[in-house]
Protein backbone atom coordinates (compact mmCIF):
# COMPACT_ATOMS: atom_id res chain seq x y z
CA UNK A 1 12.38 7.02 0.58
CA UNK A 2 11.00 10.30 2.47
CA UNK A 3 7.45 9.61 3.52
CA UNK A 4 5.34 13.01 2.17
CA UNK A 5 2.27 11.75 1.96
CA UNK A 6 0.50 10.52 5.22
CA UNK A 7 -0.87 6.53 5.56
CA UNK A 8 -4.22 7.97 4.91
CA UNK A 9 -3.78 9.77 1.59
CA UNK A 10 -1.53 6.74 1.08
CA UNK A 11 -4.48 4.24 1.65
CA UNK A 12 -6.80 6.51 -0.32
CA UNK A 13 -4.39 6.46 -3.53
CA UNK A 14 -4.54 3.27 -3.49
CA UNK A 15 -7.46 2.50 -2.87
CA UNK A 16 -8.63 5.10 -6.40
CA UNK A 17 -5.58 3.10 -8.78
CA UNK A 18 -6.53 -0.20 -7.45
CA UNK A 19 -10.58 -0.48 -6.81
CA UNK A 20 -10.42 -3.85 -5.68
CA UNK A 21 -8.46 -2.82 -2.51
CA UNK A 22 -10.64 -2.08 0.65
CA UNK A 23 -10.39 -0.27 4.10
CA UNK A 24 -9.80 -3.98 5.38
CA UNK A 25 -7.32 -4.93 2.87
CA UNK A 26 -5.05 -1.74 5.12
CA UNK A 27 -5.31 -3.22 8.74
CA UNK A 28 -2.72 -4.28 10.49
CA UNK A 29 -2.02 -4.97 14.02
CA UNK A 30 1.21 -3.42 15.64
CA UNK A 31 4.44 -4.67 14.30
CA UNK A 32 2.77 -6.43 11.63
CA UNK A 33 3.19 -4.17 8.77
CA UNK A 34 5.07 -6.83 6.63
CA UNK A 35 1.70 -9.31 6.85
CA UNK A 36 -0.29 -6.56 5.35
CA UNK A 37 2.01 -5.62 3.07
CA UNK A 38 2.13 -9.13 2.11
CA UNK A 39 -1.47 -9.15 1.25
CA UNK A 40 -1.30 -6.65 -0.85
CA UNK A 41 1.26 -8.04 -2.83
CA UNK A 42 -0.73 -11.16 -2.84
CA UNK A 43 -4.22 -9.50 -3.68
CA UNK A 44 -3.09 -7.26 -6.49
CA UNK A 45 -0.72 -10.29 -8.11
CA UNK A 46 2.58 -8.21 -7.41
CA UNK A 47 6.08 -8.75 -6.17
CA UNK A 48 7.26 -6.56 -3.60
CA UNK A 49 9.73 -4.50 -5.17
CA UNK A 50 6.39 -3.81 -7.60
CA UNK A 51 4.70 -2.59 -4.57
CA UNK A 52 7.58 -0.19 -3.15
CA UNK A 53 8.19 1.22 -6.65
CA UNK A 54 4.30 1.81 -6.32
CA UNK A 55 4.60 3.84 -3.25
CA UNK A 56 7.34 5.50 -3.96
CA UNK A 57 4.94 7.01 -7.51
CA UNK A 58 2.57 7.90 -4.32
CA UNK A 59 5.33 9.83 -2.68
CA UNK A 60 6.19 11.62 -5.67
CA UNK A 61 2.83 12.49 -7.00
């Protein structure tokens, strides 16, 4: 997937299609992408290839 869209208007998508994500539901520590990711997918009631098609309708919009 080619990134387009920075982490911020990334964050900010998300946060408008989903309004029960917040700024704190987006932190993670170095190298631990995959644990935030994972609490995504665990907040919003998704499976992870849910939440990469999700970004990649991000990328393209």
């Amino acid at each position: 997937m080619d990134i387009i869209r920075s982490w911020r208007e990334q964050k900010i998508l998300l946060k408008r299609r989903f309004p029960i994500l917040s700024d704190d539901d987006f932190l993670f520590e170095d190298g631990k992408k995959e644990t935030m990711l994972q609490k995504l997918e665990e907040k919003l009631g998704i499976s992870k290839p849910e939440l990469t098609l999700i970004f990649e309708e991000i990328q393209r919009s």
